[in-house]
Protein backbone atom coordinates (compact mmCIF):
# COMPACT_ATOMS: atom_id res chain seq x y z
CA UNK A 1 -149.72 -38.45 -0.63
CA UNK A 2 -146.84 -39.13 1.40
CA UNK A 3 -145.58 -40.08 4.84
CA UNK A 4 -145.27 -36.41 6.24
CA UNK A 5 -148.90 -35.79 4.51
CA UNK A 6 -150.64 -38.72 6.73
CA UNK A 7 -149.05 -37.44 9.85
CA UNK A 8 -150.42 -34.30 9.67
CA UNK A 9 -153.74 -35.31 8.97
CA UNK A 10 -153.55 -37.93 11.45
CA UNK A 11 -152.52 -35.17 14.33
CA UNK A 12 -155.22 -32.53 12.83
CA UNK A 13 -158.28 -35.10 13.64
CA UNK A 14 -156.43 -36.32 16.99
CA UNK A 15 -156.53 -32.92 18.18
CA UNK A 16 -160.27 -32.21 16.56
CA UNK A 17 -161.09 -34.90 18.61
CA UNK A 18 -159.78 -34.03 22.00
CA UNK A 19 -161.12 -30.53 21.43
CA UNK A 20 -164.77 -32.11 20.70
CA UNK A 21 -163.75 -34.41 23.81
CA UNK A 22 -163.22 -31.04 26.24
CA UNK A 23 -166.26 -29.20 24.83
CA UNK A 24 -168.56 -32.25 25.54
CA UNK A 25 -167.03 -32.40 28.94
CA UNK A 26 -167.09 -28.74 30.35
CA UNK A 27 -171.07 -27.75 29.57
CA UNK A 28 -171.11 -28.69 25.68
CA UNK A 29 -171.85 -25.98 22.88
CA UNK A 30 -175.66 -25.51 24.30
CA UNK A 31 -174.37 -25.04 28.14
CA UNK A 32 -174.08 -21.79 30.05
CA UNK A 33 -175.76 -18.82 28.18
CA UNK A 34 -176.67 -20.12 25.05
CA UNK A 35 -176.23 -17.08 23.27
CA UNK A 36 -178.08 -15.23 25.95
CA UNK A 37 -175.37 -13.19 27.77
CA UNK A 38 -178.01 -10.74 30.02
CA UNK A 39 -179.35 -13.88 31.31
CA UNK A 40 -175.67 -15.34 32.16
CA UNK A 41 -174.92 -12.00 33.50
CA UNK A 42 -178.29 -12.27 35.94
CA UNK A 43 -176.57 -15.92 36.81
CA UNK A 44 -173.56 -14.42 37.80
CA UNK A 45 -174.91 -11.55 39.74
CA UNK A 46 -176.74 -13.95 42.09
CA UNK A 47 -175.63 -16.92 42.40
CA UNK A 48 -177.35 -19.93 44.15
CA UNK A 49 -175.79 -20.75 47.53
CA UNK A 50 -173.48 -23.29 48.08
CA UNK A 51 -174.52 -26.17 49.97
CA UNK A 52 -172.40 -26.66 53.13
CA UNK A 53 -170.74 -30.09 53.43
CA UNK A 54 -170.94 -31.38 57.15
CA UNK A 55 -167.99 -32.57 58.61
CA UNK A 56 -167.94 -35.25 61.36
């Protein structure tokens, strides 16, 4: 195995592991529908209200 061998690998798990990073981040694999996409789509179609910030 050579130089230009290890650097590849090296950048293949690097970006593996910011992708893994994102996912876990933004909802994770088992966030949003989980498979279910009528009950996402009931989600969507009425959403809860925002809750109004006060200002001073």
């Amino acid at each position: 195995m050579n130089l230009a061998s290890v650097i590849v690998l090296v950048v293949v798990f690097v970006l593996l592991a910011l992708a893994v990073l994102f996912i876990s981040q933004n909802g994770g694999w088992q966030g949003g529908c989980g498979g279910n996409c009528a009950s996402c789509h009931n989600k969507c179609a009425t959403p809860k209200p925002k809750e109004e910030t006060k200002k001073p």
